[in-house]
C-alpha atoms as a PDB file:
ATOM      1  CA  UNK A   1     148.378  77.468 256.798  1.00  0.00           C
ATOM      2  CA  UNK A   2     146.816  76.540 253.754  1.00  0.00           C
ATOM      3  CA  UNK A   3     143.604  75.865 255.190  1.00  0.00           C
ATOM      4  CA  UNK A   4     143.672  79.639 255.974  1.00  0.00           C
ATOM      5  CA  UNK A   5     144.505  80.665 253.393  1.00  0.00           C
ATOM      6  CA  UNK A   6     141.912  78.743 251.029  1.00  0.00           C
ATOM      7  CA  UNK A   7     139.023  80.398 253.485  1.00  0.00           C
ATOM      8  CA  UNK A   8     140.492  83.476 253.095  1.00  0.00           C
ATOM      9  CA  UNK A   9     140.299  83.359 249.682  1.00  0.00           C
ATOM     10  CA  UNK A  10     136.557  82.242 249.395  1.00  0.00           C
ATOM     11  CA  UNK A  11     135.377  84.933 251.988  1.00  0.00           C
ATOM     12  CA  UNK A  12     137.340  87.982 249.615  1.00  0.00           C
ATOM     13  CA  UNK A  13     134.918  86.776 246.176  1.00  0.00           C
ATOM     14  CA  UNK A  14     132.064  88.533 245.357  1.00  0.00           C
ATOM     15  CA  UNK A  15     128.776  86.933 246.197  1.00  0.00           C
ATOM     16  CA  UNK A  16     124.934  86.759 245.031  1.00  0.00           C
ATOM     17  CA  UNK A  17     123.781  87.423 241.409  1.00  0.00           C
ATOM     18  CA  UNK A  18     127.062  89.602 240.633  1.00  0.00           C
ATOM     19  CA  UNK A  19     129.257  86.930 240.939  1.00  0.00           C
ATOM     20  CA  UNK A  20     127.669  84.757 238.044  1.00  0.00           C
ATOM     21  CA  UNK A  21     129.157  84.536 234.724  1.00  0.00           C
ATOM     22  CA  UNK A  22     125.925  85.560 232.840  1.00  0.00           C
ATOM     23  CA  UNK A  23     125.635  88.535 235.426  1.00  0.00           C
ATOM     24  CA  UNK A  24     129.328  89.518 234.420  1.00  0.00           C
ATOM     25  CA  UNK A  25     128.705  89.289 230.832  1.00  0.00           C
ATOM     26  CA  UNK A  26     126.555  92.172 229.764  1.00  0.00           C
ATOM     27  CA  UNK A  27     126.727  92.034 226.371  1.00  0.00           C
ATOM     28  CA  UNK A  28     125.832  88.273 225.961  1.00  0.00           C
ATOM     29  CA  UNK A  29     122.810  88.745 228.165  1.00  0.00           C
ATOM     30  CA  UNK A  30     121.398  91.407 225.387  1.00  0.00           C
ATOM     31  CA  UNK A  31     122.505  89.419 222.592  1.00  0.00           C
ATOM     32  CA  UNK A  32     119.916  86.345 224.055  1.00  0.00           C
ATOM     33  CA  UNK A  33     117.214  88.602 223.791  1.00  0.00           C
ATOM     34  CA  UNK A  34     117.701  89.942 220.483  1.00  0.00           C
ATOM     35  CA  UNK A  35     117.407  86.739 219.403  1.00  0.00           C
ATOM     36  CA  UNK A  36     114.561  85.856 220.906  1.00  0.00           C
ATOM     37  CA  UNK A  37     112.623  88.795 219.627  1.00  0.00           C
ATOM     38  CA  UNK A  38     113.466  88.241 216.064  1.00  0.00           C
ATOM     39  CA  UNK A  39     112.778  84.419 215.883  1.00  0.00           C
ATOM     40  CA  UNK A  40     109.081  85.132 217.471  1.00  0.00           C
ATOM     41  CA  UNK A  41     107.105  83.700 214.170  1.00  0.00           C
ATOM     42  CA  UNK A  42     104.331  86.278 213.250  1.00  0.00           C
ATOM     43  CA  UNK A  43     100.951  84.955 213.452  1.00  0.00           C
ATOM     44  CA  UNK A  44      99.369  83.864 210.435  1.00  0.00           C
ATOM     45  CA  UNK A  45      95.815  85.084 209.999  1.00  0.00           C
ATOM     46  CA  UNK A  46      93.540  82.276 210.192  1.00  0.00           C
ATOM     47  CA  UNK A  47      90.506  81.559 207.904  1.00  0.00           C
ATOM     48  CA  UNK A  48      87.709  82.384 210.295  1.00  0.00           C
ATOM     49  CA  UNK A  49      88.789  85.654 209.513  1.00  0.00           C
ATOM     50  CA  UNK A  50      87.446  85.810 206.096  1.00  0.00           C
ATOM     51  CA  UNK A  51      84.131  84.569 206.654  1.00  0.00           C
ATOM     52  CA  UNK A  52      82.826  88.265 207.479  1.00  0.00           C
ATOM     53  CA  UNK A  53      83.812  88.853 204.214  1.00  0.00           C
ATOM     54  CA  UNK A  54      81.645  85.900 202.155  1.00  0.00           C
ATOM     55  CA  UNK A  55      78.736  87.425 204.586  1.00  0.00           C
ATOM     56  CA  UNK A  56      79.310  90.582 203.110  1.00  0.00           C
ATOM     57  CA  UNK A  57      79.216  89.622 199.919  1.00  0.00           C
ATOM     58  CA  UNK A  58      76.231  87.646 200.040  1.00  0.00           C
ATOM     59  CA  UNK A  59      74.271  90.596 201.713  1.00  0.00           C
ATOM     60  CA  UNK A  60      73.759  92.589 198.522  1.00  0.00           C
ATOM     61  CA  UNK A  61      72.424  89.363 196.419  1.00  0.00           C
ATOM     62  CA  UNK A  62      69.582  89.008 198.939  1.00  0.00           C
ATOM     63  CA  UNK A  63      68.745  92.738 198.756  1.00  0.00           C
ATOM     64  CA  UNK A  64      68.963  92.456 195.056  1.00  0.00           C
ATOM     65  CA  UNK A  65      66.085  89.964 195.020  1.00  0.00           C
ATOM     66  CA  UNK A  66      64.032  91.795 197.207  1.00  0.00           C
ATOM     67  CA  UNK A  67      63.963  94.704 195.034  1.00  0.00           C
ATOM     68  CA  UNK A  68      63.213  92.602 191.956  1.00  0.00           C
ATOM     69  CA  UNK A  69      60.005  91.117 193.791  1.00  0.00           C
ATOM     70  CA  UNK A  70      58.606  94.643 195.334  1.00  0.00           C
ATOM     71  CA  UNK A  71      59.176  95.605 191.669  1.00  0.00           C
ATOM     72  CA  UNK A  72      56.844  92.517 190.147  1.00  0.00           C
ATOM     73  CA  UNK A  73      54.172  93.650 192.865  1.00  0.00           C
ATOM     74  CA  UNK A  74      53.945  97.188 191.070  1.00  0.00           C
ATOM     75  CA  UNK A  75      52.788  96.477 187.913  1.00  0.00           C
ATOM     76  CA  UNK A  76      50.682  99.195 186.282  1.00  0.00           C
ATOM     77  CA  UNK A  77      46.786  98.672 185.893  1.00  0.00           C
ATOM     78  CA  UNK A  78      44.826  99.567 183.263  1.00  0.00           C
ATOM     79  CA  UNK A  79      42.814 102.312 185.245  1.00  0.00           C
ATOM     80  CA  UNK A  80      46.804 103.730 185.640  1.00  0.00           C
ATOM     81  CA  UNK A  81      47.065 104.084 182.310  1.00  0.00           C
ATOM     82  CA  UNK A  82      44.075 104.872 181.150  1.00  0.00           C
ATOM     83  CA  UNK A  83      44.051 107.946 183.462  1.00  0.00           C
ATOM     84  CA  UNK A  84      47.261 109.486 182.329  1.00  0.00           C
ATOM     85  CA  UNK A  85      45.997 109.196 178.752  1.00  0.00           C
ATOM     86  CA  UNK A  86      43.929 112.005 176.804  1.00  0.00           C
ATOM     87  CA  UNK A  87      40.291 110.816 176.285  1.00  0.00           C
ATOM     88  CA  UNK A  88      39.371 110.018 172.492  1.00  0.00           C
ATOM     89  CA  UNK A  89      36.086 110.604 171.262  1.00  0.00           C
ATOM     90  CA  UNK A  90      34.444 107.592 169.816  1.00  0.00           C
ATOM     91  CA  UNK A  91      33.908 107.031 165.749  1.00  0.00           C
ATOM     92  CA  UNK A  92      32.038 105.241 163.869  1.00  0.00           C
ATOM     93  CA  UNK A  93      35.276 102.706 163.142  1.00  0.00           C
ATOM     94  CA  UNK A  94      35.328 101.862 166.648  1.00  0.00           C
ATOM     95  CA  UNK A  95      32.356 100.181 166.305  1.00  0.00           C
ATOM     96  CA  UNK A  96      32.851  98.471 163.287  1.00  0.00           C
ATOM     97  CA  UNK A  97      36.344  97.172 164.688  1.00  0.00           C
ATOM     98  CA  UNK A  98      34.556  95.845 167.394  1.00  0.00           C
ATOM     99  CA  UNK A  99      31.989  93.874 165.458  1.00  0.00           C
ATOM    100  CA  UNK A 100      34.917  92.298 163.219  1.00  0.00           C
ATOM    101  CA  UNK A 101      36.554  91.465 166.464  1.00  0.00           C
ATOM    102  CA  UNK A 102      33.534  90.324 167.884  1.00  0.00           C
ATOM    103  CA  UNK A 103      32.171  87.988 165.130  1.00  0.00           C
ATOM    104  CA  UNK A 104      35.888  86.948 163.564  1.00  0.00           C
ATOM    105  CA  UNK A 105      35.843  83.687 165.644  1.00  0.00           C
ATOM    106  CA  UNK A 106      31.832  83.006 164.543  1.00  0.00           C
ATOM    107  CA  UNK A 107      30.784  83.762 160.842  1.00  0.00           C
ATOM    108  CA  UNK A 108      33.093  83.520 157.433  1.00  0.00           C
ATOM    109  CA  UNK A 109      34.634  85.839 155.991  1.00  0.00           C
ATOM    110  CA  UNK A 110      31.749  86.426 153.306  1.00  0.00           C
ATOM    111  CA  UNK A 111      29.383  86.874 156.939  1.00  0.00           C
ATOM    112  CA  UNK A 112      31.373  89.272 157.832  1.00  0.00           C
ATOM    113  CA  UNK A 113      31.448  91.361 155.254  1.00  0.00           C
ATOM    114  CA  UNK A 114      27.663  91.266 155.233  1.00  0.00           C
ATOM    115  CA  UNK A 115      27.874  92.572 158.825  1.00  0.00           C
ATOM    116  CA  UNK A 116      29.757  95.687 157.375  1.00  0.00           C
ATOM    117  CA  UNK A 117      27.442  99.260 158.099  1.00  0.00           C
ATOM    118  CA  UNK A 118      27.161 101.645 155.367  1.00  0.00           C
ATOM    119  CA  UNK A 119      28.897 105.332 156.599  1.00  0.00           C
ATOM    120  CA  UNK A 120      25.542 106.799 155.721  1.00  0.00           C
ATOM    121  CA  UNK A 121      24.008 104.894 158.773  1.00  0.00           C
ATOM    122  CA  UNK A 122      26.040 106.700 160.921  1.00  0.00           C
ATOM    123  CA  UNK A 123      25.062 110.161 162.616  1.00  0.00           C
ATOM    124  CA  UNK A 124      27.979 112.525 163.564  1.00  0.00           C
ATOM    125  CA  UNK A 125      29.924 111.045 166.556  1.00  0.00           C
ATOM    126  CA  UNK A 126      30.143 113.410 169.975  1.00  0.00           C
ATOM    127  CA  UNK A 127      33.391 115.862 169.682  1.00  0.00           C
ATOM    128  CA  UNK A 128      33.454 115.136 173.367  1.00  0.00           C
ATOM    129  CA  UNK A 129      31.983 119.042 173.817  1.00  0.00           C
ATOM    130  CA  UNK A 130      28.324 118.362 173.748  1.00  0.00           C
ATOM    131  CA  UNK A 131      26.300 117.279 176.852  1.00  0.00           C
ATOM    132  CA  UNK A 132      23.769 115.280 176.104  1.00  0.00           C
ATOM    133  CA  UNK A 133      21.130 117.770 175.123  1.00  0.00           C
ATOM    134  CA  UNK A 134      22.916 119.832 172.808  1.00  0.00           C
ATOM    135  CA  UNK A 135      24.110 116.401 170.996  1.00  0.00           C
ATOM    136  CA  UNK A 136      20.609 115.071 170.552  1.00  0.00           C
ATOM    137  CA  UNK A 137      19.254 118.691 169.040  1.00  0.00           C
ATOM    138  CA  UNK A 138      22.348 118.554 166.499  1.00  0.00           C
ATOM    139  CA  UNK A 139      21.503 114.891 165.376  1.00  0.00           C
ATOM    140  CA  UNK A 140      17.816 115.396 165.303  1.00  0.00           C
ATOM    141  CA  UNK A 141      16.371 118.821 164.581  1.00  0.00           C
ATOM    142  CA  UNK A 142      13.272 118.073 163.411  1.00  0.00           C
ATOM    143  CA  UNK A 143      12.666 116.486 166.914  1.00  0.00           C
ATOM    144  CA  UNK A 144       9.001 118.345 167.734  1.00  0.00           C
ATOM    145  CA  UNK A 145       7.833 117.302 164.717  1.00  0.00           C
ATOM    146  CA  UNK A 146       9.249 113.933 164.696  1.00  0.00           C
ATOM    147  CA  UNK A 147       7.268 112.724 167.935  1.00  0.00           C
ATOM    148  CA  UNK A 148       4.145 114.429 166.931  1.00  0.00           C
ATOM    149  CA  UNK A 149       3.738 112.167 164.362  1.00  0.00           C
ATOM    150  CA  UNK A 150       4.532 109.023 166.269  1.00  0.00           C
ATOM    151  CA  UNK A 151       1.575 107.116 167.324  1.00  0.00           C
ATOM    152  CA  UNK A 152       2.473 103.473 167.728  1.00  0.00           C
ATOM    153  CA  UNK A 153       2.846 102.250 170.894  1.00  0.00           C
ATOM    154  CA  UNK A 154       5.076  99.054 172.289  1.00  0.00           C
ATOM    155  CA  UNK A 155       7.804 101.175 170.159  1.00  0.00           C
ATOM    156  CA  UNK A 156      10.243 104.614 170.761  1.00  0.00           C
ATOM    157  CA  UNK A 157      11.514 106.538 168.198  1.00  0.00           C
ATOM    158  CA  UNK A 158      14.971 107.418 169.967  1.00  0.00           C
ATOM    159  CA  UNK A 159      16.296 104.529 172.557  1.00  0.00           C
ATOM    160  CA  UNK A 160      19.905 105.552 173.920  1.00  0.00           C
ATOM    161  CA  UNK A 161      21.698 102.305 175.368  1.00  0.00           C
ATOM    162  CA  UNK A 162      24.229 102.877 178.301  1.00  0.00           C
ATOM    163  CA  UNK A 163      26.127 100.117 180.901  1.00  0.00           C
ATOM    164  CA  UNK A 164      23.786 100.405 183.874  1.00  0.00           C
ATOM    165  CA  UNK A 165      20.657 101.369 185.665  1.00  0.00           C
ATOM    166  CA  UNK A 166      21.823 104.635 187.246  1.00  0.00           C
ATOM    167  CA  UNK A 167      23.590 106.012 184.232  1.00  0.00           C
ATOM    168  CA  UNK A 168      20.495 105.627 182.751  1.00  0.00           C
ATOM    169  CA  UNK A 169      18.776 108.276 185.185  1.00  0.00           C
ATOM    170  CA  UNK A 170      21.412 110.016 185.139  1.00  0.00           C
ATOM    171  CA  UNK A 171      20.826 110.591 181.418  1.00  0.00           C
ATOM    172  CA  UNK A 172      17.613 111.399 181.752  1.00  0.00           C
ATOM    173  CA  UNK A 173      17.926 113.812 184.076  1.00  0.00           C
ATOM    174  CA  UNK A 174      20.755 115.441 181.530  1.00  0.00           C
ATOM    175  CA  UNK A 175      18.198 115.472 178.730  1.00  0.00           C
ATOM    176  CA  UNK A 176      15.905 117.568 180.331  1.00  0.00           C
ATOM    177  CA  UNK A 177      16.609 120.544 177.554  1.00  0.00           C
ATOM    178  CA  UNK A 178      16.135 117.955 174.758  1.00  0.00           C
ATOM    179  CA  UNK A 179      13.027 116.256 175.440  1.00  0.00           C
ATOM    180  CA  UNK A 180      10.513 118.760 176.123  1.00  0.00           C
ATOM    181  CA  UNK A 181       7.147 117.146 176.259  1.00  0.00           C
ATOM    182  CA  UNK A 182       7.967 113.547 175.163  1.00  0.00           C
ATOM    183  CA  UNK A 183       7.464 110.774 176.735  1.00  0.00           C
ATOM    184  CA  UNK A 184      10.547 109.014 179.034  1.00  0.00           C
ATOM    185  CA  UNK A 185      10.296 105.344 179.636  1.00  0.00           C
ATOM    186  CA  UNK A 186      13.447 103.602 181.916  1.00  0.00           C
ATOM    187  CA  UNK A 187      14.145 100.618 180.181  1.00  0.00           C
ATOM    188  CA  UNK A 188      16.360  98.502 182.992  1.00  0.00           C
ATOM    189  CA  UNK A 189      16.053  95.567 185.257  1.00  0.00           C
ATOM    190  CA  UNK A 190      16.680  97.478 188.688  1.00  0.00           C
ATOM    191  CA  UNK A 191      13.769  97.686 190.545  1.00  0.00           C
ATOM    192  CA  UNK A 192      11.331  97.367 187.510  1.00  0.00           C
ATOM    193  CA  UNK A 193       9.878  94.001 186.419  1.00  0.00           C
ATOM    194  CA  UNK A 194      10.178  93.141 182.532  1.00  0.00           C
ATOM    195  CA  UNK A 195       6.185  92.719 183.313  1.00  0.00           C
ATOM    196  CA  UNK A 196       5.647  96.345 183.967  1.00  0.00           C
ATOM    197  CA  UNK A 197       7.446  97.532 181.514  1.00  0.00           C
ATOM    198  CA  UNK A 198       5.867  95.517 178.915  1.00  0.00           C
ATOM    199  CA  UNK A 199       2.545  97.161 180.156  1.00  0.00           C
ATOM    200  CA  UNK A 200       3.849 100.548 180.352  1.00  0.00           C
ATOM    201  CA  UNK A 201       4.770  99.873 176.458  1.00  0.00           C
ATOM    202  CA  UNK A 202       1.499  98.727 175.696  1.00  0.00           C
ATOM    203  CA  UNK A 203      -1.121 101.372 177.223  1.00  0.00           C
ATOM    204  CA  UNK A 204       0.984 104.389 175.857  1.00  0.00           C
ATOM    205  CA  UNK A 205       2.745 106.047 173.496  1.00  0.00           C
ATOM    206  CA  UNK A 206       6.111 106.730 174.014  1.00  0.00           C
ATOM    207  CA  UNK A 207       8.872 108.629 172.516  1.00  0.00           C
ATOM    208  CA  UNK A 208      12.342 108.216 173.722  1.00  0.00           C
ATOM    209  CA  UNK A 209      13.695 105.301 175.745  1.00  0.00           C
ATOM    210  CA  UNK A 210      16.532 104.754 178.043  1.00  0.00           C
ATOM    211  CA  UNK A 211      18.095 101.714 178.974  1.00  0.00           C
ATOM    212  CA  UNK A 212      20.755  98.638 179.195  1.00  0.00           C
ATOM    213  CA  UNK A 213      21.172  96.173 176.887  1.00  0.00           C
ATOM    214  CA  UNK A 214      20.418  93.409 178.366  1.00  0.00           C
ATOM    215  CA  UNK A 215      17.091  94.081 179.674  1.00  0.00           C
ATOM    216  CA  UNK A 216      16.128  96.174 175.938  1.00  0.00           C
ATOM    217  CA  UNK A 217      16.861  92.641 174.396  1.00  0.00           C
ATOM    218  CA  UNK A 218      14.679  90.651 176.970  1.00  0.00           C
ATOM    219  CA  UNK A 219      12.001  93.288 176.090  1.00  0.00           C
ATOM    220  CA  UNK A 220      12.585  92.044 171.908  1.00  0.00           C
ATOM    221  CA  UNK A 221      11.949  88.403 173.046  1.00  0.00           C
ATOM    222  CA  UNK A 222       9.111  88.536 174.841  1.00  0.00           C
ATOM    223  CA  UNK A 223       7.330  91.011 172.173  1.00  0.00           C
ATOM    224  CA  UNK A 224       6.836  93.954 174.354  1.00  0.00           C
ATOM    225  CA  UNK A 225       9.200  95.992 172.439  1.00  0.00           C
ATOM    226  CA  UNK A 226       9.289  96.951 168.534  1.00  0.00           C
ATOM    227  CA  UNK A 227      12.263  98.144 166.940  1.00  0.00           C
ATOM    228  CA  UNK A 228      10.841  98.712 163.692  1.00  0.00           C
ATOM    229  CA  UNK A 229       9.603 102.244 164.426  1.00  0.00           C
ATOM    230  CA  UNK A 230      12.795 102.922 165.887  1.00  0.00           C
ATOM    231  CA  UNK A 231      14.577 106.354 164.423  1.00  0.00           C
ATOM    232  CA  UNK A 232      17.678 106.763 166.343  1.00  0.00           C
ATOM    233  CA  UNK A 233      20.077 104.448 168.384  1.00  0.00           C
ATOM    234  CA  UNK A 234      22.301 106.329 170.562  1.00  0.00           C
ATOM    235  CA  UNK A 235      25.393 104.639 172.172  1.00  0.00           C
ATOM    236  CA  UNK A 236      26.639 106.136 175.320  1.00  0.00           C
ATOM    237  CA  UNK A 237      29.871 105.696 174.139  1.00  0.00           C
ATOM    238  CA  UNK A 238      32.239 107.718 175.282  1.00  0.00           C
ATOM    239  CA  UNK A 239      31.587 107.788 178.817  1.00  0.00           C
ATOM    240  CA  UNK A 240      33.483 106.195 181.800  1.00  0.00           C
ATOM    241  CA  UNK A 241      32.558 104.535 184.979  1.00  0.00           C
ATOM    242  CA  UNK A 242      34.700 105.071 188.429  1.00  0.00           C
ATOM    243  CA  UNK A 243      37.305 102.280 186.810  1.00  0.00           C
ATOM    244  CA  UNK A 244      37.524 104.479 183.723  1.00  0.00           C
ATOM    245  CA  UNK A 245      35.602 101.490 181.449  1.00  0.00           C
ATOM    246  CA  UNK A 246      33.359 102.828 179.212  1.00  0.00           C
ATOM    247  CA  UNK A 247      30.364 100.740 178.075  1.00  0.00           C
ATOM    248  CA  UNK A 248      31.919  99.091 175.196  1.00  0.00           C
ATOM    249  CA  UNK A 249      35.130  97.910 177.443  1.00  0.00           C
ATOM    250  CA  UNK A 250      33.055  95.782 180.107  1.00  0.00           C
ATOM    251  CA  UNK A 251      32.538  91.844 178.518  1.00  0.00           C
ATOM    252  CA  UNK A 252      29.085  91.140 179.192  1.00  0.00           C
ATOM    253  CA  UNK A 253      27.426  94.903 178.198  1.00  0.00           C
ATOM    254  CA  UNK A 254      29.807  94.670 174.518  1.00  0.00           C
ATOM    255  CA  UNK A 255      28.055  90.891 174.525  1.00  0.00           C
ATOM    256  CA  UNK A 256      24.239  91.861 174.655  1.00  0.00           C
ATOM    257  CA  UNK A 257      25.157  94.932 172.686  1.00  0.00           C
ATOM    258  CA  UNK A 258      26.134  92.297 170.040  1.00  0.00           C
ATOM    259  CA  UNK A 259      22.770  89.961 170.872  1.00  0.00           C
ATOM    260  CA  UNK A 260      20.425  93.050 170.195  1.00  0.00           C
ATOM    261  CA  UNK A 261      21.952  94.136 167.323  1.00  0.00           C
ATOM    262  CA  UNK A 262      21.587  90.735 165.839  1.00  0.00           C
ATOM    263  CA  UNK A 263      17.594  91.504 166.415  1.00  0.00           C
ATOM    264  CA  UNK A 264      16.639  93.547 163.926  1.00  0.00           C
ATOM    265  CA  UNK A 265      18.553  96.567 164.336  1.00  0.00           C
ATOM    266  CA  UNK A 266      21.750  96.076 161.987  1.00  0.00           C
ATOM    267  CA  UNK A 267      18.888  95.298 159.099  1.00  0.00           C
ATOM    268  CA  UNK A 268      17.297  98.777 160.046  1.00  0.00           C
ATOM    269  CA  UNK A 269      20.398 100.181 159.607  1.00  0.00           C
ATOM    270  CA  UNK A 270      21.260  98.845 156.460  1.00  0.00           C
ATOM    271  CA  UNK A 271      17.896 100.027 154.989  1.00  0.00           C
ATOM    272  CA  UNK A 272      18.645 103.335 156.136  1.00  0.00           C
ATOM    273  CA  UNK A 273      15.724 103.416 158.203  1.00  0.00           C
ATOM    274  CA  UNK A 274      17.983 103.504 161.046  1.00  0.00           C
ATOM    275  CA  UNK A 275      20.583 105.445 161.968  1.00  0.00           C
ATOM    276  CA  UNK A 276      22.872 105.773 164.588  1.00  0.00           C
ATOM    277  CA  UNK A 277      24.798 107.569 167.347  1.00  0.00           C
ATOM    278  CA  UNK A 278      28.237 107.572 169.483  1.00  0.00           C
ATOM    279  CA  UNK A 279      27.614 110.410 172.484  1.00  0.00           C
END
């Protein structure tokens, strides 16, 4: 009878899940899982993290530089400058400045006060409104009458020095107005032997001359060229090749402009038989 009654008791309990304590228990079931939500630790950022931010930070540095060089790489040149600036007519100061510059590092001081021109030797300087015509008729007037008395040959009364061979023709060409009847002679080394111009010198009279420097001086060595009858010097001062240098700024022409004055012509122009020009 008890047997019975034990198996009828075990048949009349609830079975599966239900029949659990933990099932039966609602509230203790819910109370697990808060738990377990609020003891979840929250994830620390790690340091790989902040490395995008040193990369940023570096980026700008490197531009920085780069600017700095492209900057070095622009520098200004002197044809820059001397393009923006307003042209300035050449004086007779310029010249002297030159010479003191010149000649500071090679004579005394007493030399160099010898090498000081008189203002009287100077003609008036090109306003930088003449062409080259109208300046040589202001200078020298008298100009007919001037060559019609020159006979000597190996000589010129007016030589006008410039930086190269095809300025020179080109201010010939310009002097057209000037020079009337005289007699042109091309004093440079392109194309034309010092030889041939030595004979050219020698079997006629000329009156003006045009050349370079360097090949008047070579003509003063070798005796084909007198500067004592020699009237006017002319500088072709003021104007400017396609680098915007003008005669006086390139090294070697300022050089042999030097040289030849050293020849006989600074001498002339301190006995005032000399006088000269800035165009």
């Amino acid at each position: 009878m008890a047997d019975d009654l034990g198996d009828e008791w075990w048949e009349n309990q609830p079975t599966g899940a239900d029949s659990s304590p933990e099932a039966s228990d609602g509230e203790g079931g819910g109370d697990t899982e808060v738990m377990q939500q609020e003891t979840v630790p929250v994830p620390v950022p790690s340091e790989e993290t902040k490395q995008p931010k040193e990369c940023f930070l570096i980026q700008p540095k490197e531009r920085k530089e780069n600017t700095t060089k492209t900057r070095k790489r622009r520098k200004k040149k002197i044809t820059d400058v001397l393009a923006k600036s307003e042209p300035k007519p050449g004086l007779p100061e310029d010249l002297q400045k030159l010479m003191k510059d010149y000649y500071s590092s090679r004579r005394s001081v007493i030399e160099l006060e010898e090498l000081n021109l008189p203002d009287s030797c100077f003609l008036k300087a090109n306003d930088l409104t003449h062409s080259l015509s109208s300046y040589l008729k202001e200078i020298c007037p008298k100009w007919v009458k001037l060559r019609k008395n020159h006979s000597e040959k190996k000589s010129v009364l007016m030589l006008i020095i410039c930086s190269s061979a095809i300025r020179a023709l080109e201010l010939i060409r310009s002097m057209t107005a000037f020079r009337g009847d005289s007699k042109v002679i091309k004093l440079f080394a392109k194309h034309i032997k010092v030889q041939e111009q030595v004979k050219l010198l020698e079997k006629r009279v000329v009156h003006l001359g045009v050349g370079t420097p360097g090949r008047i001086k070579e003509l003063v060595k070798q005796g084909g060229f007198n500067l004592n009858p020699l009237k006017f010097l002319v500088f072709d001062w003021n104007w400017r090749d396609q680098k915007l240098r003008r005669m006086m700024d390139i090294p070697e022409i300022r050089k042999e402009v030097f040289e030849l004055l050293e020849m006989g012509v600074l001498s002339l122009c301190k006995s005032e038989s000399l006088k000269l020009g800035l165009f």
